[in-house]
C-alpha atoms as a PDB file:
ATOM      1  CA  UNK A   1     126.319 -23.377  29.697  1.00  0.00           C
ATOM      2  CA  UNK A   2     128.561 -25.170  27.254  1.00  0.00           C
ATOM      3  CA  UNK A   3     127.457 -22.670  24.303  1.00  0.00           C
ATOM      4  CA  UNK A   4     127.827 -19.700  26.773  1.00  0.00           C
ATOM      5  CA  UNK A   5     131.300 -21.714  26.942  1.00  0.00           C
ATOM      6  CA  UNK A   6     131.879 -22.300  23.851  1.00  0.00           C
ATOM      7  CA  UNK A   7     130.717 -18.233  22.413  1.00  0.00           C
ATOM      8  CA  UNK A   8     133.232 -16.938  25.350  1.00  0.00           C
ATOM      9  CA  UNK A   9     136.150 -19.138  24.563  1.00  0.00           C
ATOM     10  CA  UNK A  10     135.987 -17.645  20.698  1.00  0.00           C
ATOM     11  CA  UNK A  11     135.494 -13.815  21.230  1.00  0.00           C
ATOM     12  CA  UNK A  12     138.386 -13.987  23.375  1.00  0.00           C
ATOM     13  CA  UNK A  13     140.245 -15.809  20.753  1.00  0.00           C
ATOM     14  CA  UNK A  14     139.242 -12.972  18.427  1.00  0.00           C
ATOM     15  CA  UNK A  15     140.014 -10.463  21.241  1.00  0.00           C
ATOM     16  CA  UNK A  16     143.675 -11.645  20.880  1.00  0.00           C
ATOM     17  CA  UNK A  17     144.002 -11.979  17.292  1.00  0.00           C
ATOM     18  CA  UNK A  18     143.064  -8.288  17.517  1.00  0.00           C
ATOM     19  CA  UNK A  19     145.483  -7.342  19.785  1.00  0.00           C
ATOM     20  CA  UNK A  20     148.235  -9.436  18.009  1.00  0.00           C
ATOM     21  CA  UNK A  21     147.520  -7.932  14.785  1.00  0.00           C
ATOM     22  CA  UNK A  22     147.287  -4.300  15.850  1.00  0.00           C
ATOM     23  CA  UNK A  23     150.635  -4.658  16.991  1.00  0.00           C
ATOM     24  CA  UNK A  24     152.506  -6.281  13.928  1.00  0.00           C
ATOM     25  CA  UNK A  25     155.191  -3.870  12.696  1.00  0.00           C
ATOM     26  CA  UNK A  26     157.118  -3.922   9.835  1.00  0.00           C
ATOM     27  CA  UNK A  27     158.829  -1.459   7.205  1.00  0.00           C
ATOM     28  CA  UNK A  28     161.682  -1.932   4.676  1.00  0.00           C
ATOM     29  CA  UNK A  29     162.035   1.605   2.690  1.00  0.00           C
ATOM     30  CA  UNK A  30     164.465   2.676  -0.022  1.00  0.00           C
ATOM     31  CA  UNK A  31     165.905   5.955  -1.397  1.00  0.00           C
ATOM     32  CA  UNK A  32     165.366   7.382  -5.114  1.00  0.00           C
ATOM     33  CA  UNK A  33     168.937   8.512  -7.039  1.00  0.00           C
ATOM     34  CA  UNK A  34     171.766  10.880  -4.788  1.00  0.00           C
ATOM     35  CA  UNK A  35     170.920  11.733  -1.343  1.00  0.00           C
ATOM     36  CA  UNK A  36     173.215  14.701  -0.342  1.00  0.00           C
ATOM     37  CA  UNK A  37     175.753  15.727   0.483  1.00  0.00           C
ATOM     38  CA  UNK A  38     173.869  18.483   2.269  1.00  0.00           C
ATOM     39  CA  UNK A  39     176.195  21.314   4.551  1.00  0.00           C
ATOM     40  CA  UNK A  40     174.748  20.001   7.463  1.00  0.00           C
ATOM     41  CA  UNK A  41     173.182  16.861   9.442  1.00  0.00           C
ATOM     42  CA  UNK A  42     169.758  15.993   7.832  1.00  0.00           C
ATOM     43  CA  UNK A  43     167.608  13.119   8.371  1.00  0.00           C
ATOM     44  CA  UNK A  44     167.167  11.211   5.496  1.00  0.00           C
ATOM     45  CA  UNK A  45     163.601  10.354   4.462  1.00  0.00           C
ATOM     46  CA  UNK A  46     163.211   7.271   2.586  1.00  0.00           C
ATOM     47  CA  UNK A  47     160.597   7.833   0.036  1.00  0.00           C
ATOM     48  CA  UNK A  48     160.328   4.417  -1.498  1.00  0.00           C
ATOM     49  CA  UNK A  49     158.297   2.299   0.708  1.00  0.00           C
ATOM     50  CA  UNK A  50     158.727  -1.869  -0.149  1.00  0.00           C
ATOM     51  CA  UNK A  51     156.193  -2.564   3.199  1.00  0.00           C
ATOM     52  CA  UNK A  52     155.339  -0.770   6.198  1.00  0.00           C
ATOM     53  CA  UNK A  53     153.334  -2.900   7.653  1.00  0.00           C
ATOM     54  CA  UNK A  54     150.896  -1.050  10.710  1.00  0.00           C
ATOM     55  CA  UNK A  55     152.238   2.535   9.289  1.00  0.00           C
ATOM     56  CA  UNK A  56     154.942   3.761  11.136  1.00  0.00           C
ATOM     57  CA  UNK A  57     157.426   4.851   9.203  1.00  0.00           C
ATOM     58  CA  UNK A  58     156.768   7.877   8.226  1.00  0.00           C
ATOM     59  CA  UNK A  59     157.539   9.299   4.285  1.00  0.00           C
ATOM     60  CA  UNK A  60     157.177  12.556   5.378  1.00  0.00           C
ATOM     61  CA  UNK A  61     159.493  12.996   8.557  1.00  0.00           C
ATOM     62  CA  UNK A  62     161.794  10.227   7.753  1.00  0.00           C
ATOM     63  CA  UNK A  63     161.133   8.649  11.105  1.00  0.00           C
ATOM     64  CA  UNK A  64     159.775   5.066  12.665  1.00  0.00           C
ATOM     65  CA  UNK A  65     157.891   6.071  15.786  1.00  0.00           C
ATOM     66  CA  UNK A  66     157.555   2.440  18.171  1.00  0.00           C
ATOM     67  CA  UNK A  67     153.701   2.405  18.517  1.00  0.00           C
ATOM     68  CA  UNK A  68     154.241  -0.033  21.347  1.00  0.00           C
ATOM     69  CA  UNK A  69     156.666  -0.884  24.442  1.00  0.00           C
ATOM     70  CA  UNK A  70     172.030  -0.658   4.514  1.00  0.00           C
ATOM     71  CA  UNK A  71     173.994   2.483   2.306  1.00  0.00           C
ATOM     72  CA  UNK A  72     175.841   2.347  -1.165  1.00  0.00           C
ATOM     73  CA  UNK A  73     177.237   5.071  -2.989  1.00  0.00           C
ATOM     74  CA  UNK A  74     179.173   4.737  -6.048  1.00  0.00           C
ATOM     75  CA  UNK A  75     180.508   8.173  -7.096  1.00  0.00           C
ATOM     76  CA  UNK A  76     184.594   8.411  -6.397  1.00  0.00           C
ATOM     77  CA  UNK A  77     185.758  10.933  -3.268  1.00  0.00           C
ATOM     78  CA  UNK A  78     182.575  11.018  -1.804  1.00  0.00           C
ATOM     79  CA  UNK A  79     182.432  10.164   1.850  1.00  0.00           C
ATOM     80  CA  UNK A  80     179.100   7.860   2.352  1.00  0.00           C
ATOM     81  CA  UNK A  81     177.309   6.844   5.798  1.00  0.00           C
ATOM     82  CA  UNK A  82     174.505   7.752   8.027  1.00  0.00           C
ATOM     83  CA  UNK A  83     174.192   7.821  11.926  1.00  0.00           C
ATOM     84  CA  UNK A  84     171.050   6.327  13.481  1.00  0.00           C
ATOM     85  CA  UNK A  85     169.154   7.772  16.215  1.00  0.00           C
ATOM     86  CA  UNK A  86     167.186   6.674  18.738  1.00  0.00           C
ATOM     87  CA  UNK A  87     164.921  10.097  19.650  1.00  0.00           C
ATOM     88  CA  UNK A  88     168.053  11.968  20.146  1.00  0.00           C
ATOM     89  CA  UNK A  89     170.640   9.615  20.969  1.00  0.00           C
ATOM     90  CA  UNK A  90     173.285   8.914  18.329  1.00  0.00           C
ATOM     91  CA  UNK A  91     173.143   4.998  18.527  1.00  0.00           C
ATOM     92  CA  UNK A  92     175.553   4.199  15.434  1.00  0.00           C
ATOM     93  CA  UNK A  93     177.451   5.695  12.915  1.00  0.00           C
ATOM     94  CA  UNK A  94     178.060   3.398   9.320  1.00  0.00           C
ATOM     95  CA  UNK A  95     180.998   5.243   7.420  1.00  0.00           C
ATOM     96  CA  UNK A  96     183.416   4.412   4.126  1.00  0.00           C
ATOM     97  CA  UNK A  97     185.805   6.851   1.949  1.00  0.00           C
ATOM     98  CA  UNK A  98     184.906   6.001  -1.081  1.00  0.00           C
ATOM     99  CA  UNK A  99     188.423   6.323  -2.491  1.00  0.00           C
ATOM    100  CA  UNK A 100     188.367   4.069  -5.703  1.00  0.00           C
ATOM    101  CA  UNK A 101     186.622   3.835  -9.163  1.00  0.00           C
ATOM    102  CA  UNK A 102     184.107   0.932  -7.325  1.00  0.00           C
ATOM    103  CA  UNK A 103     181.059   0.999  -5.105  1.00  0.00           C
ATOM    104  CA  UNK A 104     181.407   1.274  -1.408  1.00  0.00           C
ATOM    105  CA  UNK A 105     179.232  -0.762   0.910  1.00  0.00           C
ATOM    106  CA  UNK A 106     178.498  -0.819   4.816  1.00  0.00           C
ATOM    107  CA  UNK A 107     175.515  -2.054   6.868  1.00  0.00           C
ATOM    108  CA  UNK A 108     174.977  -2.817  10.279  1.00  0.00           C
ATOM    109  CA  UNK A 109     171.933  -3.791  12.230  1.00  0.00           C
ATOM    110  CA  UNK A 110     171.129  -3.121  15.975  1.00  0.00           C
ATOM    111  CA  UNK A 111     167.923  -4.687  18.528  1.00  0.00           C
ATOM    112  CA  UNK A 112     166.590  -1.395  20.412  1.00  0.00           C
ATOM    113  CA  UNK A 113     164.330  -1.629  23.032  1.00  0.00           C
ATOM    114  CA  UNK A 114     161.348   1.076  22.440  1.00  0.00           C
ATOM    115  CA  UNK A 115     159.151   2.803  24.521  1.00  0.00           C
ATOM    116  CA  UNK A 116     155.555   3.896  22.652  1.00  0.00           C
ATOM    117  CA  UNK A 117     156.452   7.096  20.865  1.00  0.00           C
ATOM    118  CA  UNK A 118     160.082   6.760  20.456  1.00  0.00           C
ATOM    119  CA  UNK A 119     161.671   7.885  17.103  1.00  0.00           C
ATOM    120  CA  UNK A 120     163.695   6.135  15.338  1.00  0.00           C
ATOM    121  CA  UNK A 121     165.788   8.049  11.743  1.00  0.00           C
ATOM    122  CA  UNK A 122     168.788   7.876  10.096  1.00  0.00           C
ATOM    123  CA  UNK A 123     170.692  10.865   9.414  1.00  0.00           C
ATOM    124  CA  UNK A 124     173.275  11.620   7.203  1.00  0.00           C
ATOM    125  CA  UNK A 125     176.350  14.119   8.252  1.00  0.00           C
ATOM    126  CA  UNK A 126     177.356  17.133   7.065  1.00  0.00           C
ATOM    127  CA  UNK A 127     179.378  16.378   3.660  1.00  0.00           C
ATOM    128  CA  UNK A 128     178.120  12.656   3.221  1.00  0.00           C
ATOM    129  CA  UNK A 129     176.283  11.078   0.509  1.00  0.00           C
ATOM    130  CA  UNK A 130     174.387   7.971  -0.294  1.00  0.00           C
ATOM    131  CA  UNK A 131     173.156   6.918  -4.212  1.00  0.00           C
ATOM    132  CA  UNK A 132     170.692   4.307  -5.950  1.00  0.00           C
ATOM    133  CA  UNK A 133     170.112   3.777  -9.151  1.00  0.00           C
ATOM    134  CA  UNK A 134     168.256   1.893 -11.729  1.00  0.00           C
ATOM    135  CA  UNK A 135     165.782   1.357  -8.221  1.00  0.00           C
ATOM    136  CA  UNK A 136     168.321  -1.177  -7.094  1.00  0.00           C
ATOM    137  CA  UNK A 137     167.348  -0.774  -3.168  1.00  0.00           C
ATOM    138  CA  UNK A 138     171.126  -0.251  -2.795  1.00  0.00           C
ATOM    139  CA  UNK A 139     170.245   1.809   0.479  1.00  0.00           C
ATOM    140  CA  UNK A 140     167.258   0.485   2.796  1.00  0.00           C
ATOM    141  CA  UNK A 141     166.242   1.328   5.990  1.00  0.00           C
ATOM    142  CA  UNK A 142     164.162  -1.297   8.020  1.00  0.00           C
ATOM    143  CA  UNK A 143     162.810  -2.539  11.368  1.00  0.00           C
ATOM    144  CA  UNK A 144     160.383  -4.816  12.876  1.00  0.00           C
ATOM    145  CA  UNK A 145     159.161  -5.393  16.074  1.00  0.00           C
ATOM    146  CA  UNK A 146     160.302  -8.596  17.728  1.00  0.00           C
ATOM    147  CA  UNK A 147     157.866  -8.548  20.498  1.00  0.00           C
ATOM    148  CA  UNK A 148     156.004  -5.891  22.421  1.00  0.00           C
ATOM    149  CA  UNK A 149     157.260  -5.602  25.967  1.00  0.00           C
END
């Protein structure tokens, strides 16, 4: 009885380990040289993946889909921020004018709650740009899960 015990007590140890790994989700991806601007709204796909841990982030589509419950530019006059989405809701909007000779920064950061197949992209408007170079990461998108509800 104790090794029936004993047998039990580790396959559901390994039943949870399963669980909790299957559920890890991570991704921090980058851009490659000028994004845009583009005449109209366009999600951005970040090519350059630095981890996406359980795959979903997408280098195709440019979107994180929830599998469970940054921006730079540099070049002068260029207007530089994207707009995230949540499926179809506009959730933010990061924006500068880049109006001097210098490089232009904004982030921003946001907790979402997720339902199993939401999507999750950044887009950038109509007339916006964004720019890395010399693979600096200057413009990452990234997202974890905290905890599946």
């Amino acid at each position: 009885m104790e090794t029936k015990m004993t047998v039990s007590m580790m396959n559901l140890e390994q039943i949870i380990k399963e669980k909790i790994d299957s559920q890890r989700v991570a991704f921090s991806v980058g851009v490659n040289g000028k994004v845009g601007p583009y005449n109209s709204e366009t999600t951005i796909v970040y090519p350059k993946v630095l981890t996406n841990i359980g795959g979903a982030y997408s280098t195709i589509t440019g979107f994180f889909t929830a599998p469970v419950a940054d921006s730079m530019d540099g070049r002068i006059n260029i207007h530089m921020g994207v707009t995230l989405y949540k499926n179809h809701q506009k959730i933010l909007h990061n924006y500068s004018w880049n109006h001097h000779e210098d490089h232009e920064h904004v982030s921003n950061g946001v907790v979402l709650e997720l339902n199993s197949g939401d999507v999750v992209s950044l887009r950038l408007p109509p007339n916006y740009a964004l720019f890395d170079f010399n693979s600096n990461n200057f413009n990452i998108f990234s997202g974890f899960l905290l905890f599946p509800m």
